[in-house]
N, C-alpha and C. Protein backbone atom coordinates (compact mmCIF):
# COMPACT_ATOMS: atom_id res chain seq x y z
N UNK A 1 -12.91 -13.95 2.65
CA UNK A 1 -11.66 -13.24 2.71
C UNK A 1 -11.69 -12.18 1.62
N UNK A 2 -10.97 -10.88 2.04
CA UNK A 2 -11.53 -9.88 1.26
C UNK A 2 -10.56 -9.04 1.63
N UNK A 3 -9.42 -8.25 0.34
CA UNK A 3 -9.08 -7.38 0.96
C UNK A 3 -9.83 -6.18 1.60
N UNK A 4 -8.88 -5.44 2.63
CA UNK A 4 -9.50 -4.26 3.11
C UNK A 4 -7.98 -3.15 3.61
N UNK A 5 -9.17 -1.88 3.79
CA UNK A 5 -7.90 -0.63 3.84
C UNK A 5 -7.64 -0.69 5.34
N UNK A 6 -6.07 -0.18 5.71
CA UNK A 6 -5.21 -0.55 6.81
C UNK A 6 -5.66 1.15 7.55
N UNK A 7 -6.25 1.07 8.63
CA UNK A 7 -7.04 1.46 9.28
C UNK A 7 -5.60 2.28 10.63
N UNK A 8 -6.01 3.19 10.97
CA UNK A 8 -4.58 3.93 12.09
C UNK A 8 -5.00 2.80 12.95
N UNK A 9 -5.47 2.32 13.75
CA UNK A 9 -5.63 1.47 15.03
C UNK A 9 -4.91 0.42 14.46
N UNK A 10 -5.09 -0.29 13.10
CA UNK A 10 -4.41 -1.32 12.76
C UNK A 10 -2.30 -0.68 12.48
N UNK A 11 -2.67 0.58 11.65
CA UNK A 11 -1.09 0.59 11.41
C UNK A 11 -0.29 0.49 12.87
N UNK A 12 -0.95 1.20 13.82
CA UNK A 12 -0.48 1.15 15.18
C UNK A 12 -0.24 -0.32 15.78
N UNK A 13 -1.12 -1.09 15.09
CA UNK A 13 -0.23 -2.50 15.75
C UNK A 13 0.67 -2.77 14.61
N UNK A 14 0.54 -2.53 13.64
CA UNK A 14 1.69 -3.26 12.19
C UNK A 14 3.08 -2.70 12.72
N UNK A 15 3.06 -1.41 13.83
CA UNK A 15 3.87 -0.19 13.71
C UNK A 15 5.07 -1.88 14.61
N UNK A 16 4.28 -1.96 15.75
CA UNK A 16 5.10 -3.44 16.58
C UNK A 16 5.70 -4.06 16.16
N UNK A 17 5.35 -4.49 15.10
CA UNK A 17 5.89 -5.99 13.81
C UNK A 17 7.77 -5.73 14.46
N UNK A 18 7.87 -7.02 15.01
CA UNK A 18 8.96 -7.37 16.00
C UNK A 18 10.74 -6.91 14.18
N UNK A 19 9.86 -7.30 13.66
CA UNK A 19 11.33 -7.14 12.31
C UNK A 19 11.55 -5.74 12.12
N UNK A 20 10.51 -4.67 12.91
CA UNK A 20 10.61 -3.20 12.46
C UNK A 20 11.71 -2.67 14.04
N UNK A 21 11.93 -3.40 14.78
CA UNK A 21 13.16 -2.95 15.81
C UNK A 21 13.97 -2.20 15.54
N UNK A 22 14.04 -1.21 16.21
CA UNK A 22 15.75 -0.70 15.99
C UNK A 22 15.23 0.57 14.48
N UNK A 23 14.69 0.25 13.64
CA UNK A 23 14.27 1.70 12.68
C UNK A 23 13.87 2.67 12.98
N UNK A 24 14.04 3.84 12.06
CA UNK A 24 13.46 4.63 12.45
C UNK A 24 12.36 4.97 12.02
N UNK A 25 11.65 6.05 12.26
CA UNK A 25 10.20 6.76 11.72
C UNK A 25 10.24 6.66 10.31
N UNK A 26 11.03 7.21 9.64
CA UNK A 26 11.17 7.53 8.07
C UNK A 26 11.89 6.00 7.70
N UNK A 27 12.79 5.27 8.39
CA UNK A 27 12.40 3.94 7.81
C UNK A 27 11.50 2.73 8.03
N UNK A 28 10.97 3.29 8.71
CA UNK A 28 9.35 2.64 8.61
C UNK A 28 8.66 2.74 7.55
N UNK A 29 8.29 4.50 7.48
CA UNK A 29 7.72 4.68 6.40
C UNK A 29 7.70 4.42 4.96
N UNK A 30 9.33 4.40 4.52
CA UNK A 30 9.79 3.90 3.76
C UNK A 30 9.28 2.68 3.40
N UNK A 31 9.27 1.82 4.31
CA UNK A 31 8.73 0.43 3.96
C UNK A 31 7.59 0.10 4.06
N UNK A 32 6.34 0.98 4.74
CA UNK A 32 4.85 0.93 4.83
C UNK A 32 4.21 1.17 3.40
N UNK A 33 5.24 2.03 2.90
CA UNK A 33 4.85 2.19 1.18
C UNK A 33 4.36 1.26 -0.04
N UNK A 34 5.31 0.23 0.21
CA UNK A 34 4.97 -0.48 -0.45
C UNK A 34 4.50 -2.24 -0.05
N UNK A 35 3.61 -1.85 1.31
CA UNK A 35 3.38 -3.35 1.60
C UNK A 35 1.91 -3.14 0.76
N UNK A 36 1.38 -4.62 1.34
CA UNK A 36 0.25 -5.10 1.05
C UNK A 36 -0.82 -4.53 1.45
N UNK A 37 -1.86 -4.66 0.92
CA UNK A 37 -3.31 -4.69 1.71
C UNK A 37 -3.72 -5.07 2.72
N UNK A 38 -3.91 -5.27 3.93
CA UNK A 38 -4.60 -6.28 4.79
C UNK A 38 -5.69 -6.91 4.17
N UNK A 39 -5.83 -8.09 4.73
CA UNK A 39 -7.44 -8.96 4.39
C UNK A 39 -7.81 -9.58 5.45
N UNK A 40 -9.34 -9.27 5.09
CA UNK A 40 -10.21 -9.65 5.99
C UNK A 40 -10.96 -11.29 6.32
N UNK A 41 -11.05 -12.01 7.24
CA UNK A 41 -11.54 -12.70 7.52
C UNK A 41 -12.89 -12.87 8.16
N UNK A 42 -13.65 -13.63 7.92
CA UNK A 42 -14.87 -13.55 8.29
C UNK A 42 -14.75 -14.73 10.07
N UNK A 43 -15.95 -14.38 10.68
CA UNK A 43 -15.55 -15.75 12.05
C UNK A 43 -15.58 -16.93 11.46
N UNK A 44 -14.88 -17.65 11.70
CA UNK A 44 -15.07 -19.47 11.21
C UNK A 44 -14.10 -19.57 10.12
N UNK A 45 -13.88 -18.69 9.14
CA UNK A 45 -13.15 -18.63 7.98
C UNK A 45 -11.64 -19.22 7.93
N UNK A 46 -11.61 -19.92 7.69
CA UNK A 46 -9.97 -20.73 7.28
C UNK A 46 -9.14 -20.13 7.02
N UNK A 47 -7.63 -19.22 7.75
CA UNK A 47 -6.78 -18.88 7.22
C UNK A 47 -5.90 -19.50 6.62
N UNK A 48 -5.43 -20.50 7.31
CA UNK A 48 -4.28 -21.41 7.10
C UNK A 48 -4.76 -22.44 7.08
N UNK A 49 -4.81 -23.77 6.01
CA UNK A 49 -5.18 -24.84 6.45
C UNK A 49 -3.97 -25.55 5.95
N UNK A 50 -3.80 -27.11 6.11
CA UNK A 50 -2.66 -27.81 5.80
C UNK A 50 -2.16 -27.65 4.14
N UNK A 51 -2.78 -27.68 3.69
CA UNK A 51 -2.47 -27.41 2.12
C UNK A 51 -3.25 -26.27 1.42
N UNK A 52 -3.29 -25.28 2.18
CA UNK A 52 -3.88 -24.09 1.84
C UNK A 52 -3.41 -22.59 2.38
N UNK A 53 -2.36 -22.43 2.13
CA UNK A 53 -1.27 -21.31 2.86
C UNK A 53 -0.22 -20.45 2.12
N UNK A 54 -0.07 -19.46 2.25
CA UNK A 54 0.81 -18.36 1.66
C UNK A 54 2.11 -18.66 2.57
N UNK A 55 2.92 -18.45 1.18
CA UNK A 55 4.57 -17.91 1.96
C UNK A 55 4.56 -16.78 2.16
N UNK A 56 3.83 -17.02 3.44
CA UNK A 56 4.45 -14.89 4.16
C UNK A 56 4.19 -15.28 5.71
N UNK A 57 4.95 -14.14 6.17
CA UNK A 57 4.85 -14.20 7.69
C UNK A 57 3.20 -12.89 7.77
N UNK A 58 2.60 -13.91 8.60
CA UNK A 58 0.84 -13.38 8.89
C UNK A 58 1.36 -12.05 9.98
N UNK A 59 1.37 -11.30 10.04
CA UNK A 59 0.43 -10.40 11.57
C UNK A 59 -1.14 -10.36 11.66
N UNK A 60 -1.51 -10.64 12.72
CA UNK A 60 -3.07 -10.13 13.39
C UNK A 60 -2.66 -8.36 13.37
N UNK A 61 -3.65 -8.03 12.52
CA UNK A 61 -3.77 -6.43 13.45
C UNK A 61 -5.24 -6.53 13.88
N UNK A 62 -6.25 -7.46 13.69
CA UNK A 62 -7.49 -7.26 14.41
C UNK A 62 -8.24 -8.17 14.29
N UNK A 63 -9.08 -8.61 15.42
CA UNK A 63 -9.92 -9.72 15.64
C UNK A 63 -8.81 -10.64 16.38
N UNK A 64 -8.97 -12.31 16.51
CA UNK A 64 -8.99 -13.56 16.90
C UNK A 64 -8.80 -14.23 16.13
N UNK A 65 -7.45 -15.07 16.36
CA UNK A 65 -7.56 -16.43 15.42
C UNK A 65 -7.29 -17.08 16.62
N UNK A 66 -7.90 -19.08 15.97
CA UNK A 66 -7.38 -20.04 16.45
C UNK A 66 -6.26 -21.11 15.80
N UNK A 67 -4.93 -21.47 16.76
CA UNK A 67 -4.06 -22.37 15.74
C UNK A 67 -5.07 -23.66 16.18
N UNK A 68 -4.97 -24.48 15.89
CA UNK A 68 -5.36 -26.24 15.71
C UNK A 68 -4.30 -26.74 15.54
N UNK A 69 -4.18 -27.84 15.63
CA UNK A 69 -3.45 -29.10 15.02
C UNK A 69 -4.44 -30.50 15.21
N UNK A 70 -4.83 -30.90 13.92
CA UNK A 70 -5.64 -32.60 13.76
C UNK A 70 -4.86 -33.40 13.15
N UNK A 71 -4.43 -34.39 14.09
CA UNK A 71 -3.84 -35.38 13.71
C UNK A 71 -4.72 -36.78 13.24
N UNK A 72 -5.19 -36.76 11.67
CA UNK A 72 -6.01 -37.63 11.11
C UNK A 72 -7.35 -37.73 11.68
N UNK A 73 -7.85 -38.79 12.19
CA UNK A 73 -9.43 -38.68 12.20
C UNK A 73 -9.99 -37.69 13.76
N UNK A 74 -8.74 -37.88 14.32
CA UNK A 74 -8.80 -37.72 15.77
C UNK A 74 -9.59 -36.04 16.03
N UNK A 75 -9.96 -35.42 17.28
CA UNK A 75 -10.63 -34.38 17.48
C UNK A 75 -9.00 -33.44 16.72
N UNK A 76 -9.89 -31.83 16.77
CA UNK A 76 -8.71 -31.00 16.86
C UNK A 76 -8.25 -30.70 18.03
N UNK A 77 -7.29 -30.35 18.12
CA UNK A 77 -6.66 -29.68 19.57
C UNK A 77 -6.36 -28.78 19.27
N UNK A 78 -6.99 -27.12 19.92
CA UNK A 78 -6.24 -25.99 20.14
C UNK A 78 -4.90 -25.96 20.54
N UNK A 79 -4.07 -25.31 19.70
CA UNK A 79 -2.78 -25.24 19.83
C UNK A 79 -2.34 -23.12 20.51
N UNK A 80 -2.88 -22.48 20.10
CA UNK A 80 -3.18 -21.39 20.55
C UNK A 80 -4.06 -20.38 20.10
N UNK A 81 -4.09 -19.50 20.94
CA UNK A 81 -5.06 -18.23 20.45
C UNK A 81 -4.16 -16.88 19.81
N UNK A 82 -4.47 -16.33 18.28
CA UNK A 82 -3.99 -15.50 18.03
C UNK A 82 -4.66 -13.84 18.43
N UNK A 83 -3.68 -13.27 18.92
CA UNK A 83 -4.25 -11.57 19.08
C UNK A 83 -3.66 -10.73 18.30
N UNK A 84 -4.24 -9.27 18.14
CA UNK A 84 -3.53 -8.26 17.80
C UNK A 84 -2.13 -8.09 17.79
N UNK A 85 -1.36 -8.23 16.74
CA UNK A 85 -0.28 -7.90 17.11
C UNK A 85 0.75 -9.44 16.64
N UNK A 86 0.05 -10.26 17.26
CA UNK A 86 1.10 -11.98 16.97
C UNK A 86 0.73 -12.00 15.61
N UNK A 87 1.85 -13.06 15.56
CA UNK A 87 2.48 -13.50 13.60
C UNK A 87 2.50 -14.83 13.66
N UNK A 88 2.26 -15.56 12.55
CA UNK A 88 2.03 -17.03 12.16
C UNK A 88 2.74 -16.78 10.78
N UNK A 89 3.33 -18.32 10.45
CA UNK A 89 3.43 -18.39 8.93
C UNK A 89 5.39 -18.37 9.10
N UNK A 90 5.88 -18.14 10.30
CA UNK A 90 7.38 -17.85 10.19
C UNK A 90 8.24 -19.22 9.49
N UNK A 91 7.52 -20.11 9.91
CA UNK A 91 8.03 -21.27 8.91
C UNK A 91 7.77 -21.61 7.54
N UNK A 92 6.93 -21.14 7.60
CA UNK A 92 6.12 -21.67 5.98
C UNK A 92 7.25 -20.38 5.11
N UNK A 93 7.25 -19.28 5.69
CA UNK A 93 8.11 -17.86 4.52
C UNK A 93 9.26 -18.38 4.17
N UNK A 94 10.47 -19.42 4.42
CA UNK A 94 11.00 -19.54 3.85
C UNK A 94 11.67 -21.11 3.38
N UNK A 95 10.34 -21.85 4.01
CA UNK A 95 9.90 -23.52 4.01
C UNK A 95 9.88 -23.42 3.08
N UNK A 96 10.40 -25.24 2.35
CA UNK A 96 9.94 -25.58 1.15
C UNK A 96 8.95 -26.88 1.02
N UNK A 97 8.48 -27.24 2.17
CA UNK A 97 6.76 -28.24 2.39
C UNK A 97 6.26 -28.18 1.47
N UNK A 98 5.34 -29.09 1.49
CA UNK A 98 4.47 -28.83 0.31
C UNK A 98 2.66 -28.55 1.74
N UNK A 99 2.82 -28.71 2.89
CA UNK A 99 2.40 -29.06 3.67
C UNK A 99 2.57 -27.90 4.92
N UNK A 100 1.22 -27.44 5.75
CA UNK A 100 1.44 -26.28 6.71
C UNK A 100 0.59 -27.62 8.17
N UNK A 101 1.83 -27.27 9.16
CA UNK A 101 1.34 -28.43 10.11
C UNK A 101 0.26 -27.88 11.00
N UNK A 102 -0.37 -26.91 10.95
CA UNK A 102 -1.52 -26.33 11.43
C UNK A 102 -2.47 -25.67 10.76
N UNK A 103 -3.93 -25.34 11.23
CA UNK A 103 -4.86 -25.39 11.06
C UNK A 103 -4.85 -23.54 12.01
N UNK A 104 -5.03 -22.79 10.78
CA UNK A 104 -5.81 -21.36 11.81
C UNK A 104 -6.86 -20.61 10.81
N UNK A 105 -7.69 -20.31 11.71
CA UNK A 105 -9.86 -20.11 11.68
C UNK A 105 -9.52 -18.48 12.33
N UNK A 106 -10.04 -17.94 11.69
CA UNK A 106 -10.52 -16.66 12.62
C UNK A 106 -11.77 -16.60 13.58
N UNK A 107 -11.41 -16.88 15.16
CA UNK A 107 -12.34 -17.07 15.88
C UNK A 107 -12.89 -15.71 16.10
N UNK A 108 -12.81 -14.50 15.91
CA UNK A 108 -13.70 -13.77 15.59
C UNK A 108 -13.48 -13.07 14.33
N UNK A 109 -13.92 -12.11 13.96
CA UNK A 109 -13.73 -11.22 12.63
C UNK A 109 -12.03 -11.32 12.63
N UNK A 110 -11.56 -11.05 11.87
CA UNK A 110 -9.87 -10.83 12.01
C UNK A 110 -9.70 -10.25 10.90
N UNK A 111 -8.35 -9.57 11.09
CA UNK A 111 -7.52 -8.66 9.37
C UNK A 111 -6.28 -8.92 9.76
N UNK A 112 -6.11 -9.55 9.01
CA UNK A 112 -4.55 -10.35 8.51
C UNK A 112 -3.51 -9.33 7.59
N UNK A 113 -2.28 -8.74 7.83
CA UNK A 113 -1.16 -8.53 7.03
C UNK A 113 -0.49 -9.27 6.35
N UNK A 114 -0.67 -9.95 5.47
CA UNK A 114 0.65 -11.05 5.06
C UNK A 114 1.58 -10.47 4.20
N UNK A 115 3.02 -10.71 4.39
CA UNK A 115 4.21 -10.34 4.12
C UNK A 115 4.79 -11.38 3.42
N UNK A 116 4.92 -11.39 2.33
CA UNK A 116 5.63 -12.40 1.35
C UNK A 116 6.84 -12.34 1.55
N UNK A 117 7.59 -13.49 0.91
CA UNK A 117 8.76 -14.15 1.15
C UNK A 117 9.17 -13.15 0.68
N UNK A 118 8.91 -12.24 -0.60
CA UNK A 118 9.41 -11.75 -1.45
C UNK A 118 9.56 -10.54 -0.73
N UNK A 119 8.51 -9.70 -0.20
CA UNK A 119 8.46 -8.53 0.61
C UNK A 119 9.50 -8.90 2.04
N UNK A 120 9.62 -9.64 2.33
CA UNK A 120 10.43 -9.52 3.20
C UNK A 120 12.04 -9.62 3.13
N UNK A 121 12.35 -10.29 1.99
CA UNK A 121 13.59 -10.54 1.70
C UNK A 121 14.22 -9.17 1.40
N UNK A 122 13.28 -8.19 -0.04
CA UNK A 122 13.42 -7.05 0.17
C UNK A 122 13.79 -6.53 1.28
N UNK A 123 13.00 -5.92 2.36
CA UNK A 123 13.03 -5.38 3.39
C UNK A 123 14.36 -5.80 4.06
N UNK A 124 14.61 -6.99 4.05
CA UNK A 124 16.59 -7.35 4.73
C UNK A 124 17.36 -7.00 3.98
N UNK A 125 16.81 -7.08 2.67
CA UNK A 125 18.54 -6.17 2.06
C UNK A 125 18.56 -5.06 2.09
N UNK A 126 17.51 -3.98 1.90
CA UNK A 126 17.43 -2.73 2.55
C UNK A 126 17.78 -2.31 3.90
N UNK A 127 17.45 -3.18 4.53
CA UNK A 127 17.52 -2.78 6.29
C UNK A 127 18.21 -4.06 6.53
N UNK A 128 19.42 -4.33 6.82
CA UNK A 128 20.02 -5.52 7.69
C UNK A 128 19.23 -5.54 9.15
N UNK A 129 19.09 -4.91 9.51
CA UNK A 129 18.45 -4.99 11.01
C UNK A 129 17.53 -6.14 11.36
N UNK A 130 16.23 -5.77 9.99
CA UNK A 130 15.25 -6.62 9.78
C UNK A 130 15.70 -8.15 9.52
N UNK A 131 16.86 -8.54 9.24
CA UNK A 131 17.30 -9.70 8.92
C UNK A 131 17.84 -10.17 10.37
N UNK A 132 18.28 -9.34 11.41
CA UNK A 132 19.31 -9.24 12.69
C UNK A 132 18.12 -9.99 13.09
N UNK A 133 16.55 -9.12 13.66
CA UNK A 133 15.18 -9.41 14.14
C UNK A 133 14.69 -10.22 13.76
N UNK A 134 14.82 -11.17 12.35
CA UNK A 134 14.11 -12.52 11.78
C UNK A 134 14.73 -13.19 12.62
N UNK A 135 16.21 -13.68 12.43
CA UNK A 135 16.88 -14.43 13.41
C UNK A 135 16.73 -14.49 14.70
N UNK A 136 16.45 -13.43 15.24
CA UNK A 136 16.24 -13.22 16.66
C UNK A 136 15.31 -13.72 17.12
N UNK A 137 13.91 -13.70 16.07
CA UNK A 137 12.79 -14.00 16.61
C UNK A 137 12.80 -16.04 16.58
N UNK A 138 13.56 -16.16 15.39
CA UNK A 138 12.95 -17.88 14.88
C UNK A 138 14.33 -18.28 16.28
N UNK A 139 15.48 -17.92 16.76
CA UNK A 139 16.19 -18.43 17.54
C UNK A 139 15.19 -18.59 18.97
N UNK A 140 14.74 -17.63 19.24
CA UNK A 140 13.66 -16.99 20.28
C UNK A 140 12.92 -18.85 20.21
N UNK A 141 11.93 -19.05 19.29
CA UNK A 141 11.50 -20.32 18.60
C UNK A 141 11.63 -21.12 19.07
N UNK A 142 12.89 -21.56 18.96
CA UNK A 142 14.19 -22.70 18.51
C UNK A 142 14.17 -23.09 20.20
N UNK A 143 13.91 -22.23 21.01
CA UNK A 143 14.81 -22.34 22.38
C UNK A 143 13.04 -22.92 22.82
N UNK A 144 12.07 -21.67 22.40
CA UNK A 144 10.77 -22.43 22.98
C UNK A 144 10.48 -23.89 22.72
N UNK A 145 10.97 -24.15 21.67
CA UNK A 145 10.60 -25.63 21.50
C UNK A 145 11.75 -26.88 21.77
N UNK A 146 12.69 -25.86 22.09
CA UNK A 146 13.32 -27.20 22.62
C UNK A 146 13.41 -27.10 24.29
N UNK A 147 12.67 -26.23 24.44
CA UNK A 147 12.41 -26.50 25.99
C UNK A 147 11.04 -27.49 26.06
N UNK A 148 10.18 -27.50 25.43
CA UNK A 148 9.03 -28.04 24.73
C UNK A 148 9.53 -29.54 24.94
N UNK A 149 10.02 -29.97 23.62
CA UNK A 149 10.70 -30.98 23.91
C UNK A 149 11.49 -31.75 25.17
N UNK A 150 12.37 -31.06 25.48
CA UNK A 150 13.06 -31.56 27.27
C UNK A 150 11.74 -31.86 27.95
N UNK A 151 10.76 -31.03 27.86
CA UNK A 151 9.45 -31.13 29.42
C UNK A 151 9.04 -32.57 28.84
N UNK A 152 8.70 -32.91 27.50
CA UNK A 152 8.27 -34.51 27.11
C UNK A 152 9.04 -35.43 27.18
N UNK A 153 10.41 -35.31 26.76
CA UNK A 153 11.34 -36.12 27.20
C UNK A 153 11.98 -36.43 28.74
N UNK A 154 11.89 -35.41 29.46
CA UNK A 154 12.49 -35.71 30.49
C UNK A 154 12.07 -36.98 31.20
N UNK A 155 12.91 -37.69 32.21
CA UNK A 155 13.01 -38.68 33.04
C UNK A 155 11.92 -38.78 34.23
């Protein structure tokens, strides 16, 4: 893992980042100013492991990840495939775990954005919008998994 410089093909997917809704050009820019670096992952390389994880919400801007979940000795189970563009980590940014319940590998090369708790909190008090779009997205969540739930529970 290694930082690296944020590349136009990559800002063009960062440009997506679902919390940038509704802004405009110049408040985009505004806030491209002062993010992070991207970093790089190598294939196989551990982004996230259970006790090895940043408080920030991840974007893919390039390559492949895989989520996992291993429950103790048992195999892993793919839980999904990350692309260009998808975000991980929405629980962990403002979780207080000591513990991340998945497992994500960059199944091919990948460059990761991570957005700290801190960078993002910023960004909502500057822009309410971005705070409108957090909610939107973890409610979005909330509904996938409790439909999740009903399909296991049901009768």
């Amino acid at each position: 893992m290694k930082e690296t410089a944020m590349t136009p093909a990559m800002r063009r997917v960062a440009e997506r980042l679902f919390l940038l809704d509704g802004l405009t050009d110049a408040e985009r820019e505004d806030l491209w100013r002062d993010a992070p670096q991207p970093v790089r992952f190598e294939k196989g390389e551990s982004i996230y492991s259970s006790h090895a994880f940043r408080r920030a919400l991840g974007l893919l801007l390039e390559g492949e990840a895989q989520v996992y979940r291993q429950d103790g000795e048992g195999p892993r189970v793919v839980m999904n495939r990350l692309l260009p563009g998808n975000v991980f980590g929405a629980a962990a940014l403002f979780g207080e775990g000591e513990a991340y319940v998945t497992e994500i590998a960059a199944r091919k090369a990948a460059v990761v954005l991570f957005l700290s708790q801190e960078q993002v909190v910023g960004w909502m008090r500057t822009y309410f919008s971005i705070a409108e779009n957090y909610i939107r997205f973890l409610t979005g969540r909330i509904r996938f998994l409790n439909e999740k739930i009903a399909g296991f529970t049901a009768g």
